[in-house]
Protein backbone atom coordinates (compact mmCIF):
# COMPACT_ATOMS: atom_id res chain seq x y z
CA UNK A 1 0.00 0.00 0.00
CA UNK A 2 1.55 3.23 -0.63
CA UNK A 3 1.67 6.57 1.35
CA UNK A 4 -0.56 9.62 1.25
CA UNK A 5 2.83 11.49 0.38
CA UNK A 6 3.57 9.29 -2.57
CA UNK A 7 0.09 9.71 -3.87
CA UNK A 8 0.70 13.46 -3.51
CA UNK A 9 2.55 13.32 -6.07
CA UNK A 10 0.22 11.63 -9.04
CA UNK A 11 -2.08 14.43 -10.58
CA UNK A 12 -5.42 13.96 -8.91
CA UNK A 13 -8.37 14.10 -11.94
CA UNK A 14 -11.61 13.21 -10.44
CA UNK A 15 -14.54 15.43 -9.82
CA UNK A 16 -15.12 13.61 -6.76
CA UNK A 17 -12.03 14.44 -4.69
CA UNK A 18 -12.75 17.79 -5.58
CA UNK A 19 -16.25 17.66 -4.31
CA UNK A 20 -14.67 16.00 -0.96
CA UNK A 21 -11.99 19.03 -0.47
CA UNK A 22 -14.60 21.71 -0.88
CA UNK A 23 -17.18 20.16 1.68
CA UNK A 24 -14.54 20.03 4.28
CA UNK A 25 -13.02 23.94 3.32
CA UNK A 26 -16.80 25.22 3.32
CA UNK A 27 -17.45 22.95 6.79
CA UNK A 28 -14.19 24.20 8.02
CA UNK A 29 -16.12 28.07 8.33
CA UNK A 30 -18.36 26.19 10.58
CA UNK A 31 -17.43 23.50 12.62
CA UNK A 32 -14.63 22.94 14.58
CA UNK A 33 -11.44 23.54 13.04
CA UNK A 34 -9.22 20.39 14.43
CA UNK A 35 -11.55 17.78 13.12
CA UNK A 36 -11.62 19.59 10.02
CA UNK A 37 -8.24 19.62 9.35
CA UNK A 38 -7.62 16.47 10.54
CA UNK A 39 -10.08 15.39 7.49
CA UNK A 40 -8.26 17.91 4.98
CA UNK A 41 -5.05 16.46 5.93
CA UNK A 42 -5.69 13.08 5.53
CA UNK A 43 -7.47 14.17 1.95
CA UNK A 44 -4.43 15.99 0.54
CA UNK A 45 -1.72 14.08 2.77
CA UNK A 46 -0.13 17.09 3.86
CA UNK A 47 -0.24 19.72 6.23
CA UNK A 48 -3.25 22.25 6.65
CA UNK A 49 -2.47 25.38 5.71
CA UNK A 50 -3.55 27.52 2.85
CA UNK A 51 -0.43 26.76 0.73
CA UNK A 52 -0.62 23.26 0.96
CA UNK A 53 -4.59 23.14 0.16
CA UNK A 54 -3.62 25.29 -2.73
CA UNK A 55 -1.12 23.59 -4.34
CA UNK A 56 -3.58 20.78 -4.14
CA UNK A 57 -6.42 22.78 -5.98
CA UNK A 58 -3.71 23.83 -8.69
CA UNK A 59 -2.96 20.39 -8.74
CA UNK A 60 -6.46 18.95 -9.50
CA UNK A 61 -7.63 22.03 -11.73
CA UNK A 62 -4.62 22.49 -14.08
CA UNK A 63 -3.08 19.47 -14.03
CA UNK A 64 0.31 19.94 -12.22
CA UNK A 65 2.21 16.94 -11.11
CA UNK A 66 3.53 18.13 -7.37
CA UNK A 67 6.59 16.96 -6.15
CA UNK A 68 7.36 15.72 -2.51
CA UNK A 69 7.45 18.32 0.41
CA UNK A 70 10.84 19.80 0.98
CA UNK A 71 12.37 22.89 3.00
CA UNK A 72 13.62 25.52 0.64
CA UNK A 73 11.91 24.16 -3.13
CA UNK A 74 11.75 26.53 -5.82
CA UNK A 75 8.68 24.84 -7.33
CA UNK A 76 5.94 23.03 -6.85
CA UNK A 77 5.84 20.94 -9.60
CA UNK A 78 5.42 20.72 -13.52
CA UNK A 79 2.19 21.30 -15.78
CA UNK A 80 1.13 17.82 -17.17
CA UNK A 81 -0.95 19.12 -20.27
CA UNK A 82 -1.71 21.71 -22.65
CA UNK A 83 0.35 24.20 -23.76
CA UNK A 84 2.53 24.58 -20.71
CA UNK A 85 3.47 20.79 -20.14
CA UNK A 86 6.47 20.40 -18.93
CA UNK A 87 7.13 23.42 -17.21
CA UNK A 88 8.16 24.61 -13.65
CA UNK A 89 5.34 26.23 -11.17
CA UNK A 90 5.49 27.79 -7.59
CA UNK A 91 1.67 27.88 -6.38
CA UNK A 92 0.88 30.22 -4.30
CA UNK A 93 -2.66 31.04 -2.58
CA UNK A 94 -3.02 34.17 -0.14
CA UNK A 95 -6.12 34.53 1.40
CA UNK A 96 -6.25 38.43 0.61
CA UNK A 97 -5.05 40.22 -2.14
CA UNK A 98 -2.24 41.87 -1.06
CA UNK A 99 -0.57 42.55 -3.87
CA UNK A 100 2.55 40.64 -2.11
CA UNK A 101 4.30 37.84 -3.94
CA UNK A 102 6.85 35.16 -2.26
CA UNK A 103 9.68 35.22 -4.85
CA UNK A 104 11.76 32.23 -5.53
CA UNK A 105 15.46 32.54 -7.47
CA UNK A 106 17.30 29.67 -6.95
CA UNK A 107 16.70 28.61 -9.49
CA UNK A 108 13.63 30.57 -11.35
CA UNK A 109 10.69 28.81 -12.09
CA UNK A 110 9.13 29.21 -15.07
CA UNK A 111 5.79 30.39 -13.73
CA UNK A 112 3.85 31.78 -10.69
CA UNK A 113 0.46 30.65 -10.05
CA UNK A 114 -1.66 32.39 -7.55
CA UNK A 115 -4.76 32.17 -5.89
CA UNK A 116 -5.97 35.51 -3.95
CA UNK A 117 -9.08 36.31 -2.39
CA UNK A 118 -10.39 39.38 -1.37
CA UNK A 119 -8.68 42.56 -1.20
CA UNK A 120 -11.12 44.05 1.70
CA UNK A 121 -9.67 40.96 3.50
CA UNK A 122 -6.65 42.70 4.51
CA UNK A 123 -8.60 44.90 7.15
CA UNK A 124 -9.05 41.58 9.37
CA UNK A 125 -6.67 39.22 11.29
CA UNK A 126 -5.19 36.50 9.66
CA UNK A 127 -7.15 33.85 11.79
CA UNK A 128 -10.52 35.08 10.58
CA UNK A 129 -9.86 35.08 6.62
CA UNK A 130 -12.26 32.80 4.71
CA UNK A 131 -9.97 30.19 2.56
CA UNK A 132 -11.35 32.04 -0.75
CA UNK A 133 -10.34 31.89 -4.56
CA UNK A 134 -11.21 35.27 -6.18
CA UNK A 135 -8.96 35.29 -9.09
CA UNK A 136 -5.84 33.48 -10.47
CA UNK A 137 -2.84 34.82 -12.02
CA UNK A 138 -0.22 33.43 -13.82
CA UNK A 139 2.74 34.99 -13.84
CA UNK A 140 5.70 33.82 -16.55
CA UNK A 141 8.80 34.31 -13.81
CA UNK A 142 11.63 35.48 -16.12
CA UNK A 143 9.08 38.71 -17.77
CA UNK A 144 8.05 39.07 -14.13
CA UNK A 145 11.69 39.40 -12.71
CA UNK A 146 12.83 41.45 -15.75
CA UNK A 147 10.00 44.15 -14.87
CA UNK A 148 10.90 44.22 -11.52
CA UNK A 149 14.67 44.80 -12.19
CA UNK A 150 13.56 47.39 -14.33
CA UNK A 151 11.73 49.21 -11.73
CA UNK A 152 14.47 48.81 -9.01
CA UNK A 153 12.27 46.17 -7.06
CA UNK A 154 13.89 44.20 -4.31
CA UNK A 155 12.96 40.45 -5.08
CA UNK A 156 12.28 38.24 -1.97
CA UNK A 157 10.28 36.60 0.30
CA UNK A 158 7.40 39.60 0.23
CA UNK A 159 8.21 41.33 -2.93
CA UNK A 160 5.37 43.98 -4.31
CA UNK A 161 3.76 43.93 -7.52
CA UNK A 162 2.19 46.92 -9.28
CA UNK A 163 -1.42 46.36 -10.63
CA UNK A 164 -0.45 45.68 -14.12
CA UNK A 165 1.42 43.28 -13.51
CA UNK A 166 -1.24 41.79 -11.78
CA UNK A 167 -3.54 42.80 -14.25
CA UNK A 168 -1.81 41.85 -17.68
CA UNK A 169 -1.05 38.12 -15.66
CA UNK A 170 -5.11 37.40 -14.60
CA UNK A 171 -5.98 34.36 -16.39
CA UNK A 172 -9.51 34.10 -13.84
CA UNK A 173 -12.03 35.69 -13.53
CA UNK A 174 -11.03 37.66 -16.27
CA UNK A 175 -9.12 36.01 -18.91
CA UNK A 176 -6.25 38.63 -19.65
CA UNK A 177 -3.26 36.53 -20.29
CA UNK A 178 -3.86 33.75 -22.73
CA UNK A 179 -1.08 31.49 -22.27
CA UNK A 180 -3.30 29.57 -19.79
CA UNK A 181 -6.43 29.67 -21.55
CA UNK A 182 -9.35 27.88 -18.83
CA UNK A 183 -11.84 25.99 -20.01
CA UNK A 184 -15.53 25.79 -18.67
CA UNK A 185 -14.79 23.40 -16.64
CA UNK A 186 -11.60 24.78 -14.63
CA UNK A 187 -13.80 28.39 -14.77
CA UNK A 188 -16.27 26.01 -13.16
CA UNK A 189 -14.46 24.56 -10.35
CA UNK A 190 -12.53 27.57 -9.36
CA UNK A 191 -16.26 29.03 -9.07
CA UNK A 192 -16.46 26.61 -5.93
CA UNK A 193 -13.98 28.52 -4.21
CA UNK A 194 -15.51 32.03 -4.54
């Protein structure tokens, strides 16, 4: 029998497991938050927080093959299909829209995906933030970084990004960059998050 862990790593594809892991992050708002997590752990076999349940949604929505928890990764994991197969992604999923990104260099992945939620979130405390998907962006890493040289940015750990940027890389709900074109479907089941 094999491991959550090593499961983690095969790209989940069915509807179901999707339906499962947003039951428990809608229950999670309220009932109590141990069980809950236990259940969310166990789904995704890894910790609870809102990285690891995102990385998961990427996983299941855009078909991303994750690779095994580590201390100090630059990615993720790799797109599985259409036209970005094959290449590097760091997930990311704030639960506000801060315009803050965690920037990797060592080495550069190819691409940024992010979840955010809402930007009136910011007002509360961390604790109270629903686990919300308001829009997606997908950022290519090298045009990213070359921007940000450009401007004089200091790239790190909590590095800020104008609005266009943000804007010009919104692939959901908006479909501004079209390297990442979503179907009905993914539109659909990022929906579920809103």
């Amino acid at each position: 029998m094999s491991s959550p862990a090593n499961e983690f790593c095969k790209v989940p594809n069915t509807d179901a497991q999707m339906g499962i892991l947003l039951y428990y992050v809608r229950l999670r708002k309220k009932v109590a938050h141990l069980l809950n997590s236990f259940q969310i752990a166990t789904l995704i076999g890894r910790p609870v927080q809102a990285q690891s349940v995102g990385e998961y949604i990427a996983s299941v929505i855009f078909g991303i093959a994750l690779e095994e928890p580590a201390p100090h990764k630059t990615t993720d994991g790799r797109f599985t299909r259409g036209p970005l197969a094959g290449r590097t992604v760091d997930v990311q999923w704030h639960t506000r829209h801060d315009g803050i990104l965690h920037l990797k260099t060592d080495p550069l992945p190819d691409y940024y995906l992010v979840f955010v939620g809402p930007k009136e979130a910011t007002m509360f405390h961390n604790l109270s933030i629903p686990w919300v998907i308001d829009a997606v962006f997908l950022f290519d890493a090298g045009e990213l970084y070359t921007a940000l040289r450009e401007r004089g940015v200091q790239v790190g750990k909590s590095t800020s990004i104008t609005g266009p940027l943000w804007e010009r890389a919104e692939i959901y709900p908006a479909q501004r960059n079209t390297r990442l074109m979503l179907s009905n479907e993914e539109r659909g089941q990022l929906a579920l998050f809103r």
